[in-house]
C-alpha atoms as a PDB file:
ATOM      1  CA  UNK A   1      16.570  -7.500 -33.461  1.00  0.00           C
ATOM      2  CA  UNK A   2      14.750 -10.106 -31.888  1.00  0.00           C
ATOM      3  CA  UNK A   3      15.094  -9.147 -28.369  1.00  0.00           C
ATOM      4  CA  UNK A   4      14.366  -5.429 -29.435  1.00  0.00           C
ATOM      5  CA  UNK A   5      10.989  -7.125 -30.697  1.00  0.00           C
ATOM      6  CA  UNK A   6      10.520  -8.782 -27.228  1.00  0.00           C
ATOM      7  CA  UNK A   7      11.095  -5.482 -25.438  1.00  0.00           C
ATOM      8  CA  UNK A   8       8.845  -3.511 -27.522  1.00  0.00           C
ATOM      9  CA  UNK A   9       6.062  -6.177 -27.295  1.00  0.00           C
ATOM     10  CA  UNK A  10       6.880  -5.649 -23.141  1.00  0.00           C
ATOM     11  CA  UNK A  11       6.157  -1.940 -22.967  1.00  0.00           C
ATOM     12  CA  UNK A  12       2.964  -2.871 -25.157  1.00  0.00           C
ATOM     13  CA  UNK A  13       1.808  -5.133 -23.018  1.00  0.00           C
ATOM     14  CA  UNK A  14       3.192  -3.666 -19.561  1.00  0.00           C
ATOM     15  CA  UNK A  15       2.756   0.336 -20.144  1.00  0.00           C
ATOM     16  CA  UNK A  16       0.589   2.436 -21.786  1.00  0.00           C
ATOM     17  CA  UNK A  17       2.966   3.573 -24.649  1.00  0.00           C
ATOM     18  CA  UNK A  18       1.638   3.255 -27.613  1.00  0.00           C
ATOM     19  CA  UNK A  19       3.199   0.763 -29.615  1.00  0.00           C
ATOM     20  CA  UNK A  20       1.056   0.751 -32.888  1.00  0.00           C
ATOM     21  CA  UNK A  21       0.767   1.517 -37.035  1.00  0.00           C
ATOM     22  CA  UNK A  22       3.997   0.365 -38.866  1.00  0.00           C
ATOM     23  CA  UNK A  23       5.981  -0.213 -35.745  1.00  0.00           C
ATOM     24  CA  UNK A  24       3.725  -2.560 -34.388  1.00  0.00           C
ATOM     25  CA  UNK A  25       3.423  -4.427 -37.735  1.00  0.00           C
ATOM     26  CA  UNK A  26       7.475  -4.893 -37.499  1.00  0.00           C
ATOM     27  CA  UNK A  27       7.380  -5.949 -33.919  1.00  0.00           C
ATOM     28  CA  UNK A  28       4.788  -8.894 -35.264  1.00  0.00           C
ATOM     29  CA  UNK A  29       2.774 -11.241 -32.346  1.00  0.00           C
ATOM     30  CA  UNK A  30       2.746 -14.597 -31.682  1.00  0.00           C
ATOM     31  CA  UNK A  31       1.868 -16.497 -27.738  1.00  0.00           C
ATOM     32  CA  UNK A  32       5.698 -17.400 -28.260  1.00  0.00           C
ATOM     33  CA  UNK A  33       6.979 -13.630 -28.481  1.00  0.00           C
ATOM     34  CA  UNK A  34       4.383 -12.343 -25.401  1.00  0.00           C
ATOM     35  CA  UNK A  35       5.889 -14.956 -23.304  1.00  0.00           C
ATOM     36  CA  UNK A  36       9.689 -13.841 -23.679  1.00  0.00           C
ATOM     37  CA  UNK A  37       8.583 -10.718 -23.402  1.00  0.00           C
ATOM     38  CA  UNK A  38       8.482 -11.057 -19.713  1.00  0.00           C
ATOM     39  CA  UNK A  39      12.311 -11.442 -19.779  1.00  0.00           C
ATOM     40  CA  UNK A  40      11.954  -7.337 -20.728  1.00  0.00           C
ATOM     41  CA  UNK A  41       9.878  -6.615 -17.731  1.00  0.00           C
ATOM     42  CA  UNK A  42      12.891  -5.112 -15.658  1.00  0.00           C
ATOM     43  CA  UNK A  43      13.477  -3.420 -18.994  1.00  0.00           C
ATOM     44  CA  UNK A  44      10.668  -1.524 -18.872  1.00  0.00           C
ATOM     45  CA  UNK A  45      11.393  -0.365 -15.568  1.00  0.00           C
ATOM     46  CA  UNK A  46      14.274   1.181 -16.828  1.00  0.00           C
ATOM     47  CA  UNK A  47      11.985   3.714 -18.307  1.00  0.00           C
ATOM     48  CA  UNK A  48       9.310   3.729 -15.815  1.00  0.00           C
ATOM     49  CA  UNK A  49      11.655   4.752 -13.618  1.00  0.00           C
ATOM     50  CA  UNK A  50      13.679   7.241 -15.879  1.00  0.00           C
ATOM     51  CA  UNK A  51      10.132   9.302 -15.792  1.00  0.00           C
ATOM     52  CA  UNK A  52       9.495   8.996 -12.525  1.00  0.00           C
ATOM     53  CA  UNK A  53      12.919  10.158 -11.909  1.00  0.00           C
ATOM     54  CA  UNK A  54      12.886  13.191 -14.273  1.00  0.00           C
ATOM     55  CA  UNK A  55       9.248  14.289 -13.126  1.00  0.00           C
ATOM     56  CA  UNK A  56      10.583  14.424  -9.477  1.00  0.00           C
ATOM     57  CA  UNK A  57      13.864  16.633 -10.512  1.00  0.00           C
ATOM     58  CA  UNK A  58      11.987  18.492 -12.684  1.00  0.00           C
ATOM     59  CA  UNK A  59       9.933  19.686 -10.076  1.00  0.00           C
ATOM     60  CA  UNK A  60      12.689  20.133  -7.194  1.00  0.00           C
ATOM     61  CA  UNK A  61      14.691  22.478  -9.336  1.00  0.00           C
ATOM     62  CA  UNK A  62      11.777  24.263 -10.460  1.00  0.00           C
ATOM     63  CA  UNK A  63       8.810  24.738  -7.797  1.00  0.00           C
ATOM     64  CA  UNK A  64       9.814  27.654  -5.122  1.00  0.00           C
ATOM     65  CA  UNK A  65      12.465  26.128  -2.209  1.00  0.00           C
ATOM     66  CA  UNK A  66       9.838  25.756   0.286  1.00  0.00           C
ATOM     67  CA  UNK A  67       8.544  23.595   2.904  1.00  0.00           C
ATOM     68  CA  UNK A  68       6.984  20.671   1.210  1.00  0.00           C
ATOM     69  CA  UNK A  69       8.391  20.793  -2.167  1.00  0.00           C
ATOM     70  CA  UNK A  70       9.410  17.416  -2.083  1.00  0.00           C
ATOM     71  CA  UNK A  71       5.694  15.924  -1.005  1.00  0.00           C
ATOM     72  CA  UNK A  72       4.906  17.775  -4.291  1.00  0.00           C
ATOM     73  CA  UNK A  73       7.047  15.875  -6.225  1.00  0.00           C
ATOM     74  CA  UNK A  74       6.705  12.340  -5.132  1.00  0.00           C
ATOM     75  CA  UNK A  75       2.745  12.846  -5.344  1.00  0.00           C
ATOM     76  CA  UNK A  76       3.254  13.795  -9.098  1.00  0.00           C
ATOM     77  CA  UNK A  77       6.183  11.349 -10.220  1.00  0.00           C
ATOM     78  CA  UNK A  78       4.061   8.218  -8.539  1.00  0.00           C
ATOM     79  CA  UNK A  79       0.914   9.894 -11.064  1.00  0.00           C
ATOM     80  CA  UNK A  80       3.157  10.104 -13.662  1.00  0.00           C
ATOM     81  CA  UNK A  81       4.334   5.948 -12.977  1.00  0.00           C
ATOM     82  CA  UNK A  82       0.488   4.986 -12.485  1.00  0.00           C
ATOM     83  CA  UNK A  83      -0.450   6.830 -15.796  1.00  0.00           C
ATOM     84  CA  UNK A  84       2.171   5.383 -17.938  1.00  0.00           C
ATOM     85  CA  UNK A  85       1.385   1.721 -16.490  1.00  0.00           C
ATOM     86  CA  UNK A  86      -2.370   2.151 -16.474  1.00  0.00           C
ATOM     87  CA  UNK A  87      -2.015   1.316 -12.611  1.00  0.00           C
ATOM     88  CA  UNK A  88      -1.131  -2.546 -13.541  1.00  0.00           C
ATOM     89  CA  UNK A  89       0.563  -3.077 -10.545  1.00  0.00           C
ATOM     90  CA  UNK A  90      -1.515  -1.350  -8.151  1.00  0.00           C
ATOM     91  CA  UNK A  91      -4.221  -2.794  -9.388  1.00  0.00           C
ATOM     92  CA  UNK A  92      -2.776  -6.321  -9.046  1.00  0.00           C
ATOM     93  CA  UNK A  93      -1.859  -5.449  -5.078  1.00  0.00           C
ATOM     94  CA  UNK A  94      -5.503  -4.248  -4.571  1.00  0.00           C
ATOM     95  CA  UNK A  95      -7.200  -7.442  -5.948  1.00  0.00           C
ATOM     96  CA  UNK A  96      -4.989  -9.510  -3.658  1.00  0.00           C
ATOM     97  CA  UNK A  97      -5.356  -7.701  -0.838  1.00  0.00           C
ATOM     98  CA  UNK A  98      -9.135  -8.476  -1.439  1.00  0.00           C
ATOM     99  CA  UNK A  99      -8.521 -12.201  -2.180  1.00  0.00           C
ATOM    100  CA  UNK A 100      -6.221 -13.154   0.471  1.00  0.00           C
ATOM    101  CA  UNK A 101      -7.741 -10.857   3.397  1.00  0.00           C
ATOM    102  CA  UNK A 102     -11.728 -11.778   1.676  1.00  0.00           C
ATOM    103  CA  UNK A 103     -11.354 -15.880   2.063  1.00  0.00           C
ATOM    104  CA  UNK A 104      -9.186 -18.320   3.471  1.00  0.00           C
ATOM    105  CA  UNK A 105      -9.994 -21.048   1.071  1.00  0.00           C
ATOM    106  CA  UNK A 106      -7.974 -20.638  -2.183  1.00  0.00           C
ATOM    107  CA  UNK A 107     -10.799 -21.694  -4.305  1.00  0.00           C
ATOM    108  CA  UNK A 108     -12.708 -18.128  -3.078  1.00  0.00           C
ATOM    109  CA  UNK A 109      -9.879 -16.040  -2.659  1.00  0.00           C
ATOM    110  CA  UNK A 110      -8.745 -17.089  -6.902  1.00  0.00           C
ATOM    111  CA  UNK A 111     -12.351 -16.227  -7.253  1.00  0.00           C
ATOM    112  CA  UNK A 112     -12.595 -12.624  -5.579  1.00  0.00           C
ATOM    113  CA  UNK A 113      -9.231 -11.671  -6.892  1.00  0.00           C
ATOM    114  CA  UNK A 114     -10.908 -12.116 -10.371  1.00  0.00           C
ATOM    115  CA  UNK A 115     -13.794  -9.623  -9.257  1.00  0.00           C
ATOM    116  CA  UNK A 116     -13.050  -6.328 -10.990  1.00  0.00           C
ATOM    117  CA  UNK A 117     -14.807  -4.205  -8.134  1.00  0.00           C
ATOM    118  CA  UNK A 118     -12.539  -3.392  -5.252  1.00  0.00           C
ATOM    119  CA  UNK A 119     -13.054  -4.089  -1.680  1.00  0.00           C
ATOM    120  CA  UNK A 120     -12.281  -2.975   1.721  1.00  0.00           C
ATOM    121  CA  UNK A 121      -8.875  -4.808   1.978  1.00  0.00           C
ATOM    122  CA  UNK A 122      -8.300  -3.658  -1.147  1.00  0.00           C
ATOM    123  CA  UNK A 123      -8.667   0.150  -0.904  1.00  0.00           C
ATOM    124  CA  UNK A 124      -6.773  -0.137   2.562  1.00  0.00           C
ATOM    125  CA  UNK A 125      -3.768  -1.927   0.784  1.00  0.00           C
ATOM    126  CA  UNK A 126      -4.104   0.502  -2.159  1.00  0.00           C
ATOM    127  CA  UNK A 127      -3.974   3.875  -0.096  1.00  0.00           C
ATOM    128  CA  UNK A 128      -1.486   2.861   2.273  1.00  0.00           C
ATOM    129  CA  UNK A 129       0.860   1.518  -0.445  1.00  0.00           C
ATOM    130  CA  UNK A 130       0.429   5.446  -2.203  1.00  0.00           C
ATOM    131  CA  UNK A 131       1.060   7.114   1.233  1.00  0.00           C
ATOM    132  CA  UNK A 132       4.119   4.968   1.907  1.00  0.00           C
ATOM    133  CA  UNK A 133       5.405   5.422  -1.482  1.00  0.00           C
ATOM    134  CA  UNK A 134       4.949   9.295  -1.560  1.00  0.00           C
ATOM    135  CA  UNK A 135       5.978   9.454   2.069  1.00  0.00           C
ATOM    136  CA  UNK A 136       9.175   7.923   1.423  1.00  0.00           C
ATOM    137  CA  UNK A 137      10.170   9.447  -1.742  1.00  0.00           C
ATOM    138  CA  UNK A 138       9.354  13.124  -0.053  1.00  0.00           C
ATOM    139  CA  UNK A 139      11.836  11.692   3.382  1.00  0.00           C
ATOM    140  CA  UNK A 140      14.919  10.702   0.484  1.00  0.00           C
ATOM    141  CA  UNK A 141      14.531  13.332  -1.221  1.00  0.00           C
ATOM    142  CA  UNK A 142      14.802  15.596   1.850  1.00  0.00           C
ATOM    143  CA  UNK A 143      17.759  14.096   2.799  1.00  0.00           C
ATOM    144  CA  UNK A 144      19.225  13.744  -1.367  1.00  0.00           C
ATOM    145  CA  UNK A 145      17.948  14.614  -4.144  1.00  0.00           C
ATOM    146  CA  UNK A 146      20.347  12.702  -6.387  1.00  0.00           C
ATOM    147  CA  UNK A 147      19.753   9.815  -3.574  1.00  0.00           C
ATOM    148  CA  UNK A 148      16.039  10.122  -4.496  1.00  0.00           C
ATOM    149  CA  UNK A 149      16.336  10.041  -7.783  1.00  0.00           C
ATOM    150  CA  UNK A 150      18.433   6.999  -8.067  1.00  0.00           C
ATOM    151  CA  UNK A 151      16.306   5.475  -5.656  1.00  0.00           C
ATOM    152  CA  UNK A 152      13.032   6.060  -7.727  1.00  0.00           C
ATOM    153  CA  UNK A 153      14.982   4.897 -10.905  1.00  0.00           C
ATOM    154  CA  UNK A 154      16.534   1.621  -9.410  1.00  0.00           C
ATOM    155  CA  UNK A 155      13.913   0.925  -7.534  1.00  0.00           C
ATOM    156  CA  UNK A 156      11.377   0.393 -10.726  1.00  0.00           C
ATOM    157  CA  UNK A 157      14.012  -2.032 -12.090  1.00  0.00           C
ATOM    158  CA  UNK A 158      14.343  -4.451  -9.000  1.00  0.00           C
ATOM    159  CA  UNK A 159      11.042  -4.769  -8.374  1.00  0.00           C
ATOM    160  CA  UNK A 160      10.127  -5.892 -11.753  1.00  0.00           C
ATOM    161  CA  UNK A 161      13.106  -8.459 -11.578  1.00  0.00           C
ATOM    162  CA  UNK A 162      12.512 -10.563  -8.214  1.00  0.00           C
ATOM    163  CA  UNK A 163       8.654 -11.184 -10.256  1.00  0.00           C
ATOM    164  CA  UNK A 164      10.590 -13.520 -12.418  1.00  0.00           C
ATOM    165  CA  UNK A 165      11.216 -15.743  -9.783  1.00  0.00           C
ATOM    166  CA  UNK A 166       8.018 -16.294  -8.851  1.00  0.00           C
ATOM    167  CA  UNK A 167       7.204 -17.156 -12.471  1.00  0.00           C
ATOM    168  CA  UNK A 168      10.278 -19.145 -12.307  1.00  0.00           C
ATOM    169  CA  UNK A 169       9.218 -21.034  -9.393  1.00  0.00           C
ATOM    170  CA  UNK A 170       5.495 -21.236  -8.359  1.00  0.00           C
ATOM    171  CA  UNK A 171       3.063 -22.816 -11.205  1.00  0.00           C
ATOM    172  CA  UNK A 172       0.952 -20.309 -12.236  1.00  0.00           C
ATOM    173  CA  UNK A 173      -3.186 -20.946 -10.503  1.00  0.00           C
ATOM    174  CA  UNK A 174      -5.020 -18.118 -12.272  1.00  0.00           C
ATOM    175  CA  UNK A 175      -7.720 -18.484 -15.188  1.00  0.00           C
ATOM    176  CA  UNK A 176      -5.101 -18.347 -18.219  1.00  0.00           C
ATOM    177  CA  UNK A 177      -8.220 -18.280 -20.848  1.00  0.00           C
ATOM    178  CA  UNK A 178      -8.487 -14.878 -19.753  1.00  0.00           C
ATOM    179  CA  UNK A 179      -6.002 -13.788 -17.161  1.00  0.00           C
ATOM    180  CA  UNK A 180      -4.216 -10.463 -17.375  1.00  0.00           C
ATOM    181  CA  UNK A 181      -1.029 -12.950 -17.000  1.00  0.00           C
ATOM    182  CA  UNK A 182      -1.614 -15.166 -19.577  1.00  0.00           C
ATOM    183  CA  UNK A 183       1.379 -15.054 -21.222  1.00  0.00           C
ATOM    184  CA  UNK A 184       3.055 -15.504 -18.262  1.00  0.00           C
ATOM    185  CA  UNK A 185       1.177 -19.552 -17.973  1.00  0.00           C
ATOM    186  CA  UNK A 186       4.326 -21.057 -18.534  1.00  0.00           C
ATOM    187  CA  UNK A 187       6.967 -21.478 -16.636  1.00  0.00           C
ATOM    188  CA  UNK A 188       9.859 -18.497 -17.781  1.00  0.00           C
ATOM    189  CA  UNK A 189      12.786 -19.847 -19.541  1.00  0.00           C
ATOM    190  CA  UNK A 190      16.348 -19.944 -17.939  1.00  0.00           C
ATOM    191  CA  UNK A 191      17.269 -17.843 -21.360  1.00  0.00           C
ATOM    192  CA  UNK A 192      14.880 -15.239 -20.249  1.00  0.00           C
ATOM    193  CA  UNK A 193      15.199 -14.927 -16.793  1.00  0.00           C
ATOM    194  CA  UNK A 194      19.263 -14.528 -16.938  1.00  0.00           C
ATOM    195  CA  UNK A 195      17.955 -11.745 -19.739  1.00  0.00           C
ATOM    196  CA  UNK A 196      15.832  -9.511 -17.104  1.00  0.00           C
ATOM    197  CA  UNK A 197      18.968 -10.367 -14.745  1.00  0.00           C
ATOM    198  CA  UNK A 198      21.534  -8.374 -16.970  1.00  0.00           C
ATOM    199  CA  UNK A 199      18.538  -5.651 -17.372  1.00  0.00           C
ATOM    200  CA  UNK A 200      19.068  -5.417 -13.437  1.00  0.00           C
ATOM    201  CA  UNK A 201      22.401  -5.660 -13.305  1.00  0.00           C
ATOM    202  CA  UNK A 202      23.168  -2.913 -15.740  1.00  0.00           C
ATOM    203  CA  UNK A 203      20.601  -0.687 -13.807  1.00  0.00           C
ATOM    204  CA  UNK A 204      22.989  -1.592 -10.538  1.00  0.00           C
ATOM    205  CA  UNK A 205      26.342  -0.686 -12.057  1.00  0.00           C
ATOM    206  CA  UNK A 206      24.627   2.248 -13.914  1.00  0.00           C
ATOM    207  CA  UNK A 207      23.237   3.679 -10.505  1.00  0.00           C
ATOM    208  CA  UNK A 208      26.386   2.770  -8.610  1.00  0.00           C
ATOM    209  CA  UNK A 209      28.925   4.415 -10.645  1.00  0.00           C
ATOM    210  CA  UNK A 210      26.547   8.032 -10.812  1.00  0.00           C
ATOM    211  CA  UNK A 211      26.266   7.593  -7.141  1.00  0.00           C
ATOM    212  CA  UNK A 212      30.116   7.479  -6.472  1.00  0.00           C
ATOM    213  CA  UNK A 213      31.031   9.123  -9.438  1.00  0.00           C
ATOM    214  CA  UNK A 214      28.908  11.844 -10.681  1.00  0.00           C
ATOM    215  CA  UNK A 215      26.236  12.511  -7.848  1.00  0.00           C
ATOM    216  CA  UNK A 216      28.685  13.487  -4.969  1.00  0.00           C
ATOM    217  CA  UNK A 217      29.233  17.016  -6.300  1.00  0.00           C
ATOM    218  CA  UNK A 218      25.144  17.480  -5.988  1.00  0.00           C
ATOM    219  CA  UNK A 219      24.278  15.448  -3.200  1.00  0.00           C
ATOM    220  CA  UNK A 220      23.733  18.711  -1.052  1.00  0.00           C
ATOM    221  CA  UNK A 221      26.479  17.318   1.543  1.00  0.00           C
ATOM    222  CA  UNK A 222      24.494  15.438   3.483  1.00  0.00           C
ATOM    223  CA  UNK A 223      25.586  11.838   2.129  1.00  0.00           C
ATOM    224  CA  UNK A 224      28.707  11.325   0.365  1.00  0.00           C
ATOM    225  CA  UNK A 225      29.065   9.003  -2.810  1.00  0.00           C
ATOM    226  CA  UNK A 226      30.283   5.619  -0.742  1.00  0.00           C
ATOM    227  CA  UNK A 227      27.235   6.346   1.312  1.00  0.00           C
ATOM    228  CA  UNK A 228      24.852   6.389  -1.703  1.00  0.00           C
ATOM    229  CA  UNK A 229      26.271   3.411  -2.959  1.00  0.00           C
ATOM    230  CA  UNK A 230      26.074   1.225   0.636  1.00  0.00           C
ATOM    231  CA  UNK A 231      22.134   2.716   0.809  1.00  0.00           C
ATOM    232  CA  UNK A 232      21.808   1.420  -2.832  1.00  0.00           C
ATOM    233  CA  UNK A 233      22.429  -1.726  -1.807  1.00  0.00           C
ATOM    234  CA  UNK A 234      20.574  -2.069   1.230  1.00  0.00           C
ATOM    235  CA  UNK A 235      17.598  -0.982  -1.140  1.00  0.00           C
ATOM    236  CA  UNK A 236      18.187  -3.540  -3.206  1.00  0.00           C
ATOM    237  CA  UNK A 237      17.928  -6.062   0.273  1.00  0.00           C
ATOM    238  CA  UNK A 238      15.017  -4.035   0.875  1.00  0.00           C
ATOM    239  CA  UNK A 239      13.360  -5.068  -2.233  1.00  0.00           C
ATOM    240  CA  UNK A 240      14.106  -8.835  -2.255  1.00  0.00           C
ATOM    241  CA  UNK A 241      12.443  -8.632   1.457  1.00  0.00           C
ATOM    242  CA  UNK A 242       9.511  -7.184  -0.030  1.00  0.00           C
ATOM    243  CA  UNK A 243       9.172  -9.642  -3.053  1.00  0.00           C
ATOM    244  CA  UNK A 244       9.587 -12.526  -0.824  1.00  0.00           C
ATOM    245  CA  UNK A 245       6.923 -11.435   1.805  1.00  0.00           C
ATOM    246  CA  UNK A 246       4.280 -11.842  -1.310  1.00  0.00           C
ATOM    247  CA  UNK A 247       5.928 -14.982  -2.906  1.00  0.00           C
ATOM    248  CA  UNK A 248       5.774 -16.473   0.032  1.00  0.00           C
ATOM    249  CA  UNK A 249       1.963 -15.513   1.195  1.00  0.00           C
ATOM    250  CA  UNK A 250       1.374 -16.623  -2.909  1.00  0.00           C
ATOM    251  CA  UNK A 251       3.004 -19.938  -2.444  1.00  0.00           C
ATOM    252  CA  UNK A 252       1.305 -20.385   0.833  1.00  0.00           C
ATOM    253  CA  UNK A 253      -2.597 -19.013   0.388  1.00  0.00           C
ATOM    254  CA  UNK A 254      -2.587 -19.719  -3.760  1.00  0.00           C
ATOM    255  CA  UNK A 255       0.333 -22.292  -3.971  1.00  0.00           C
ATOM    256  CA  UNK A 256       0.926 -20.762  -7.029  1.00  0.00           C
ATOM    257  CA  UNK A 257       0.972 -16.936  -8.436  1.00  0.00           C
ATOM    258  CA  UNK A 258      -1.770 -14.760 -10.748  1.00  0.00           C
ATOM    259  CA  UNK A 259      -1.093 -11.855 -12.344  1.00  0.00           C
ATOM    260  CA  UNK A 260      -2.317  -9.684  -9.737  1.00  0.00           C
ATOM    261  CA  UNK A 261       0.212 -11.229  -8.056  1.00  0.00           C
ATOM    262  CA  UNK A 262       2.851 -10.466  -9.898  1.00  0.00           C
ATOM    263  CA  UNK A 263       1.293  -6.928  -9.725  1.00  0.00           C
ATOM    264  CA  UNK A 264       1.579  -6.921  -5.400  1.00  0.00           C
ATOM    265  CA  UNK A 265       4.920  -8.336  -5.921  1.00  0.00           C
ATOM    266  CA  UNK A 266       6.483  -4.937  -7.807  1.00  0.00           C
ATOM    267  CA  UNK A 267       4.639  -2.843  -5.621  1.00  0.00           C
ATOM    268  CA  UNK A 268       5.793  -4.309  -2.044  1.00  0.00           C
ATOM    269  CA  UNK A 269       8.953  -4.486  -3.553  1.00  0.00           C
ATOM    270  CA  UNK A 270       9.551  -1.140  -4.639  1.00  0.00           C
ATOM    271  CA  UNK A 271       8.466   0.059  -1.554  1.00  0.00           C
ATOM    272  CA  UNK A 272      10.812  -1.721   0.395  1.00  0.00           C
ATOM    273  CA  UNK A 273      13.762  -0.765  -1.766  1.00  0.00           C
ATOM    274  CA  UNK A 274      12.662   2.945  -0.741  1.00  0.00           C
ATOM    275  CA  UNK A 275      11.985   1.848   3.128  1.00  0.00           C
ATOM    276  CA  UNK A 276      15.543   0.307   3.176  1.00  0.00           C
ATOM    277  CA  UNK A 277      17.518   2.786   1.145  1.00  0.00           C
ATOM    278  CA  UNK A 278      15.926   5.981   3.746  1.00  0.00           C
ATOM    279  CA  UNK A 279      16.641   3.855   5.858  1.00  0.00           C
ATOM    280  CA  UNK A 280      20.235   3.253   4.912  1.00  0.00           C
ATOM    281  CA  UNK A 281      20.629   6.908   4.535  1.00  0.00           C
ATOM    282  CA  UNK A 282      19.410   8.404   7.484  1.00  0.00           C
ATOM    283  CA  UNK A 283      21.322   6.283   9.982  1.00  0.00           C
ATOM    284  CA  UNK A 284      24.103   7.572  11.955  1.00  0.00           C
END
């Protein structure tokens, strides 16, 4: 019941959901319960994703088969993510973008990142992050639509898992007092990060079996089931590349990782998991 407690406290803190009245009077608050509730981040990719996922499908089996349907639907299931998040994460990639491409002197680039006004970099990083993400989803689902839609579902669980690492690992340099990341000042637990690991893991075994198990007979024929699976996991490679491209410019630039962050982390790795997997799926 605990953990249920830490997970609803997550999509509270990380969503828009509304977690509130007698519910929210169960779940309780404390500093100790927001920090493990970082351990549910991957957890609430697990819906994130789900809606993405069933926005997209919804779409592709209903709109008219013509040219472009699938443009249609990644430009409404990436709305649909950025209005049940609030645009967390893409607002986290924007405000580094500004930081780190503003100042190369930490002390300035901590300080623009905390301006809430967005800049140059940061409307170039935010647009092209859309167009790649919509541009990809429209390519997989062109060439699967059950690929696509495991892609758009895994995808939202990996990239909120590598984050943890960087919690793990780099000390964190924002203004805790009043950070978006407060709780996320200390250092995550070994408890909690082996507890977003299993969220991840299930997601992979999950997404693996429908590939090679249930998707094959709607795949279309243009990727079998073993195929799904092998792009699955090059998306997953995809991901970690992204997520270590921004923990390492973090650990470089910052030596040490904000909340916005966190925020660029998800969102360069979910866009490599979809780079990688169309990847993956177009080759020959």
């Amino acid at each position: 019941m605990q953990a249920l407690k830490h997970f609803l406290l997550a999509l509270q803190f990380f969503t828009r959901i509304p977690v509130t009245g007698s519910l929210a009077r169960w779940v309780g608050f404390s500093p100790a319960m927001l920090r493990a509730s970082a351990a549910h981040f991957p957890g609430v990719g697990w819906l994130v994703g789900a809606v993405a996922a069933g926005v997209y499908g919804v779409l592709c089996w209903y709109l008219p088969p013509v040219a472009g349907i699938t443009w249609v639907a990644a430009v409404f299931c990436t709305i649909a993510t950025v209005l049940m998040t609030g645009g967390f994460h893409e607002d986290g990639l924007a405000d580094v973008a500004d930081g780190l491409g503003g100042s190369y002197q930490r002390e300035r680039a901590l300080e623009i990142m905390k301006d809430s006004r967005i800049g140059a970099f940061g409307a170039m990083a935010l647009v092209l992050a859309l167009l790649a993400k919509v541009g990809l989803l429209a390519v997989l689902g062109q060439l699967s639509l059950a690929g696509a839609l495991l892609a758009l579902w895994l995808a939202h669980v990996a990239s909120r898992t590598w984050p943890l690492l960087t919690i793990r690992w780099l000390p964190h340099v924002g203004d805790a007092a009043g950070s978006k990341s407060k709780p996320l000042a200390d250092q995550i637990t070994s408890r909690a990060l082996w507890a977003g690991a299993t969220w991840c893991l299930l997601a992979l075994a999950l997404a693996a079996w429908g590939a090679h198990t249930v998707a094959p007979s709607w795949l279309g024929g243009l990727v079998s089931g073993e195929r799904a699976v092998g792009a699955l996991g090059w998306g997953l490679l995809g991901s970690v590349a992204g997520w270590a491209l921004v923990h390492w410019r973090l650990q470089r630039r910052l030596q040490g990782f904000t909340g916005d962050g966190l925020g660029a982390a998800q969102q360069v790795s979910e866009i490599g998991f979809y780079l990688a997997m169309a990847l993956a799926m177009g080759s020959r």
